[in-house]
C-alpha atoms as a PDB file:
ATOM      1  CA  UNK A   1       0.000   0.000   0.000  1.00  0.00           C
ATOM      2  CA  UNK A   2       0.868   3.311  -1.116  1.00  0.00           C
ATOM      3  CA  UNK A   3       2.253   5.735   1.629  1.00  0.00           C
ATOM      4  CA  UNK A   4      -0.631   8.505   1.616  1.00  0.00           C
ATOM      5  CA  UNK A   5       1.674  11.285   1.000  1.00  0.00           C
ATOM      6  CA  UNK A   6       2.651   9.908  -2.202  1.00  0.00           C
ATOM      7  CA  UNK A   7      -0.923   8.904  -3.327  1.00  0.00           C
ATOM      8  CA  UNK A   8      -1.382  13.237  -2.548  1.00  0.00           C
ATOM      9  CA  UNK A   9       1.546  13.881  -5.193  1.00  0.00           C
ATOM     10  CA  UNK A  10       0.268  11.472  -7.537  1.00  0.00           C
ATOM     11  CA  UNK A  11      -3.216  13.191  -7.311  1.00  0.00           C
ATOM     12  CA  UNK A  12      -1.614  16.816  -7.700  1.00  0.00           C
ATOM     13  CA  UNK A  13       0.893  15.691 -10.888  1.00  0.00           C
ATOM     14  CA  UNK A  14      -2.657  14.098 -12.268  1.00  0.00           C
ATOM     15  CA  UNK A  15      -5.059  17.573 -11.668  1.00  0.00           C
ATOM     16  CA  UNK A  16      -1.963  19.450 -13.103  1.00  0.00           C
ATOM     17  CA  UNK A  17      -1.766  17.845 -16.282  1.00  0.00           C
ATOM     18  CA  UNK A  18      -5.134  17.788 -16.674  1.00  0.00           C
ATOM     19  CA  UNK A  19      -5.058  21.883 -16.474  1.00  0.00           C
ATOM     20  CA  UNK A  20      -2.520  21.961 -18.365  1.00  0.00           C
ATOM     21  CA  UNK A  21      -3.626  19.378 -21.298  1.00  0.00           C
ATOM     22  CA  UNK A  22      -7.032  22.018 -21.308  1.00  0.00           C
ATOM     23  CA  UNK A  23      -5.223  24.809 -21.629  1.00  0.00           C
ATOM     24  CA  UNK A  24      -3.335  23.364 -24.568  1.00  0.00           C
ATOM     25  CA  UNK A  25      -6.346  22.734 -26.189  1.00  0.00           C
ATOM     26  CA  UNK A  26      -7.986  25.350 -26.325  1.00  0.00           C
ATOM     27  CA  UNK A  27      -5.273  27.355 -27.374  1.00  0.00           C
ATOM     28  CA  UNK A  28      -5.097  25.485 -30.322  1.00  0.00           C
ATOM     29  CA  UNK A  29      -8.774  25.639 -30.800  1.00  0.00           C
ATOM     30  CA  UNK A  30      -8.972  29.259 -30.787  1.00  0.00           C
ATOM     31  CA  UNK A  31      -5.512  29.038 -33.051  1.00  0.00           C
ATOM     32  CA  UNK A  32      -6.910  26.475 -35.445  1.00  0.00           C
ATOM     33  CA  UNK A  33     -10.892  28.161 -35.180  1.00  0.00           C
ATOM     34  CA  UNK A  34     -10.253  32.168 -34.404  1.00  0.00           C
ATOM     35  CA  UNK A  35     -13.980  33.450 -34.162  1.00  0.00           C
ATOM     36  CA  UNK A  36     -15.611  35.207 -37.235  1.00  0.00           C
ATOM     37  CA  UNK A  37     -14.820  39.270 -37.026  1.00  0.00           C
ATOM     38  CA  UNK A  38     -17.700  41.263 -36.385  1.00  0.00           C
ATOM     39  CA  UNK A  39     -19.372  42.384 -40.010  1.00  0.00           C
ATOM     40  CA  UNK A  40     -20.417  46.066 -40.905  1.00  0.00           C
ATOM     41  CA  UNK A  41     -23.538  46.842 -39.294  1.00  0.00           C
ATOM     42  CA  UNK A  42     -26.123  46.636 -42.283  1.00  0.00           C
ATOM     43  CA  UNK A  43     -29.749  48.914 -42.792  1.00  0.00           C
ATOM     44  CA  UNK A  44     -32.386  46.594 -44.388  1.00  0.00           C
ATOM     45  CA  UNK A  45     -33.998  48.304 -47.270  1.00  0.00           C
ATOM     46  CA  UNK A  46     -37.064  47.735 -48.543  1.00  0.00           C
ATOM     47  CA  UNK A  47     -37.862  48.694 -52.303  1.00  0.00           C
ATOM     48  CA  UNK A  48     -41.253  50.207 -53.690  1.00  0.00           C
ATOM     49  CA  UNK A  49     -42.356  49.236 -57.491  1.00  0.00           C
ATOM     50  CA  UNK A  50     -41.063  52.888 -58.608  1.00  0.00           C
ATOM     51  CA  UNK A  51     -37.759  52.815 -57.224  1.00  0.00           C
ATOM     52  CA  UNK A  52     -38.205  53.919 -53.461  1.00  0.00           C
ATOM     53  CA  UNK A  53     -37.060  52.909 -50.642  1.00  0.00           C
ATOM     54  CA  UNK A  54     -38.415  52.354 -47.052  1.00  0.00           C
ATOM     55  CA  UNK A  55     -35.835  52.381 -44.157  1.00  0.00           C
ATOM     56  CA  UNK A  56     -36.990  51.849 -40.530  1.00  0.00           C
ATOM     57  CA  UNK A  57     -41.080  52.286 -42.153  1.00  0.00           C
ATOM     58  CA  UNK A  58     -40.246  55.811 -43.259  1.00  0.00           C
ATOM     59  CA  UNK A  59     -40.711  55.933 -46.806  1.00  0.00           C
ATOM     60  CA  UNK A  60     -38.212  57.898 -48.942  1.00  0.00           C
ATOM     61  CA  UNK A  61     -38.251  59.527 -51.851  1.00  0.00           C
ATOM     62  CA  UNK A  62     -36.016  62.060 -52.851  1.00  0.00           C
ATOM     63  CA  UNK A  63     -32.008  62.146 -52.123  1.00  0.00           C
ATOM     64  CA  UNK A  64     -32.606  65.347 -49.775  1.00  0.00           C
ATOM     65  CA  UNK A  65     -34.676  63.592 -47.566  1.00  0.00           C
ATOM     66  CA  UNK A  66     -33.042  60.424 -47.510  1.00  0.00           C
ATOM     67  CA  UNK A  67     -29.692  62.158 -46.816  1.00  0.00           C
ATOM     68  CA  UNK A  68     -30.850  63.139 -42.994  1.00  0.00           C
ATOM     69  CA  UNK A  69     -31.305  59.565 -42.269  1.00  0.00           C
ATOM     70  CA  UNK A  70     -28.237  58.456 -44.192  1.00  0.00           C
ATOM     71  CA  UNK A  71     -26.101  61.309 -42.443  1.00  0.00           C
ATOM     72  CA  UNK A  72     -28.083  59.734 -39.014  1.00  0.00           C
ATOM     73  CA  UNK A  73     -27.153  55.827 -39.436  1.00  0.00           C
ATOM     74  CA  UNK A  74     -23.592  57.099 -40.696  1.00  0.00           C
ATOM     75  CA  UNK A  75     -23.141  58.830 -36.961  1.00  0.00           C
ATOM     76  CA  UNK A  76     -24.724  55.988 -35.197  1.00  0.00           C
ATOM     77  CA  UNK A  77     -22.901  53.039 -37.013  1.00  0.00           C
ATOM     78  CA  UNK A  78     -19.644  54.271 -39.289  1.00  0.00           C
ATOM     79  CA  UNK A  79     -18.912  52.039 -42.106  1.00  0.00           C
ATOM     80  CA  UNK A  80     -22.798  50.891 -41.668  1.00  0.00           C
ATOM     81  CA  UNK A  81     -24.265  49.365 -45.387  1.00  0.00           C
ATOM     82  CA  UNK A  82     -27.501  49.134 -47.102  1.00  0.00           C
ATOM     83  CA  UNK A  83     -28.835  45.817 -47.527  1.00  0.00           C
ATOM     84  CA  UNK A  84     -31.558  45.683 -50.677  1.00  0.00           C
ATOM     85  CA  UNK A  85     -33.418  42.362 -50.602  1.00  0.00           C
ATOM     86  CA  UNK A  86     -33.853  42.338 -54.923  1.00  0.00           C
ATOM     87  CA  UNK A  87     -37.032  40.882 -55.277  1.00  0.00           C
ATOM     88  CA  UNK A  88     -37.784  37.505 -57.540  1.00  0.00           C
ATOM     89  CA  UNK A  89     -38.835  38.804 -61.330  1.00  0.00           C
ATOM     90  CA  UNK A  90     -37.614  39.971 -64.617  1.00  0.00           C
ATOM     91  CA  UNK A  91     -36.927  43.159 -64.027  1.00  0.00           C
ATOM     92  CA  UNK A  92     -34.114  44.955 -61.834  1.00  0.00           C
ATOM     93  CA  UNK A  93     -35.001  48.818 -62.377  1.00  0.00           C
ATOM     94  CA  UNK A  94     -36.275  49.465 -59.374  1.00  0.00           C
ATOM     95  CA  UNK A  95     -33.529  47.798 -57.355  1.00  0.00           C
ATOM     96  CA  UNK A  96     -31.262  50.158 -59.773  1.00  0.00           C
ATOM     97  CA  UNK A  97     -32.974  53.571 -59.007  1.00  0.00           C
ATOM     98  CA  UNK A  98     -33.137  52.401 -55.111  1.00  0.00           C
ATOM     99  CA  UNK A  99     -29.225  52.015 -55.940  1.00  0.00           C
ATOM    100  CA  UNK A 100     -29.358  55.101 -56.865  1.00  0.00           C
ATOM    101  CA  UNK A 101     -31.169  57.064 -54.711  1.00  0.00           C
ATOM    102  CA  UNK A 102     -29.125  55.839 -51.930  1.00  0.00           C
ATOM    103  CA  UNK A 103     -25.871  57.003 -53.581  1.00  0.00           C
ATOM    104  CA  UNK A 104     -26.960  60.178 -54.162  1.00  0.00           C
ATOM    105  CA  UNK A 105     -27.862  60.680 -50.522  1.00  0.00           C
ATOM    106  CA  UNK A 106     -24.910  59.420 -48.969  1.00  0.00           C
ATOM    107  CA  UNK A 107     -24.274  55.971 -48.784  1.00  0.00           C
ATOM    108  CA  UNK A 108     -21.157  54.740 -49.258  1.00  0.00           C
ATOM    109  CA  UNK A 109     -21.809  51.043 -49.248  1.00  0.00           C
ATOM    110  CA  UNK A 110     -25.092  49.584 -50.487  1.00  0.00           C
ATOM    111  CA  UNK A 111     -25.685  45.486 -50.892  1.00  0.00           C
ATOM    112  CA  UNK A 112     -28.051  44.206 -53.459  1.00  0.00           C
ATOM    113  CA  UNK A 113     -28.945  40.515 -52.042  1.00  0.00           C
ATOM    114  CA  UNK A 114     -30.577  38.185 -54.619  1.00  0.00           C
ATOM    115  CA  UNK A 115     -31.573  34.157 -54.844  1.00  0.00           C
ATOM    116  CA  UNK A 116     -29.598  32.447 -57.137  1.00  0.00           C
ATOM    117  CA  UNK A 117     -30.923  31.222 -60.094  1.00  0.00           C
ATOM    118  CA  UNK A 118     -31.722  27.889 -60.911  1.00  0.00           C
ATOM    119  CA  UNK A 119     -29.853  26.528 -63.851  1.00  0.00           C
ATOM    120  CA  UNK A 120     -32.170  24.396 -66.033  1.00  0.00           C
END
């Protein structure tokens, strides 16, 4: 039988390699898996049929109008983006004046978000 002072070292050497196998681990973890950055903060934008845009339910029209709000989210969130969900259908002009109503007002980063097609 084991003298008990020894059995106390053996149980100190194991709990010590234990922390210190953890601590290997997840250093290589976060070495191997470094968590995803932070993105740009990014304004949802809805489109209207004529080119439009509604932004927090305010609907805008003009580039003087929208430039307040633009000039607002700017303060609030620098670097912040547009995000335009492009509707399903044949035609993109309304995503393209939205485009462009928000680039005359301000923005300096606008996303235009689509499905993908299906390939037949």
């Amino acid at each position: 039988m084991a003298h008990p002072l020894v059995t106390r070292y053996r149980y100190v050497v194991l709990a010590i390699l234990i922390i210190v196998t953890l601590a290997y681990g997840y250093y290589l973890y976060r070495t191997y898996f470094p968590g995803a950055a932070p993105g740009p903060y990014s304004v949802p934008v809805a489109v209207m049929v004529d080119g439009t845009v509604r932004i927090d339910g305010a609907l805008y029209t003009s580039p003087e109008k929208l430039k307040q709000k633009v000039a607002e989210i700017e303060k609030a969130h620098p670097g912040a983006g547009f995000s335009i969900q492009a509707p399903k259908g044949d035609t993109m002009e309304p995503v393209a004046k939205a485009v462009v109503l928000l680039q005359k007002s301000g923005a300096k980063t606008v996303w235009v978000i689509n499905e993908p097609q299906k390939m037949p």
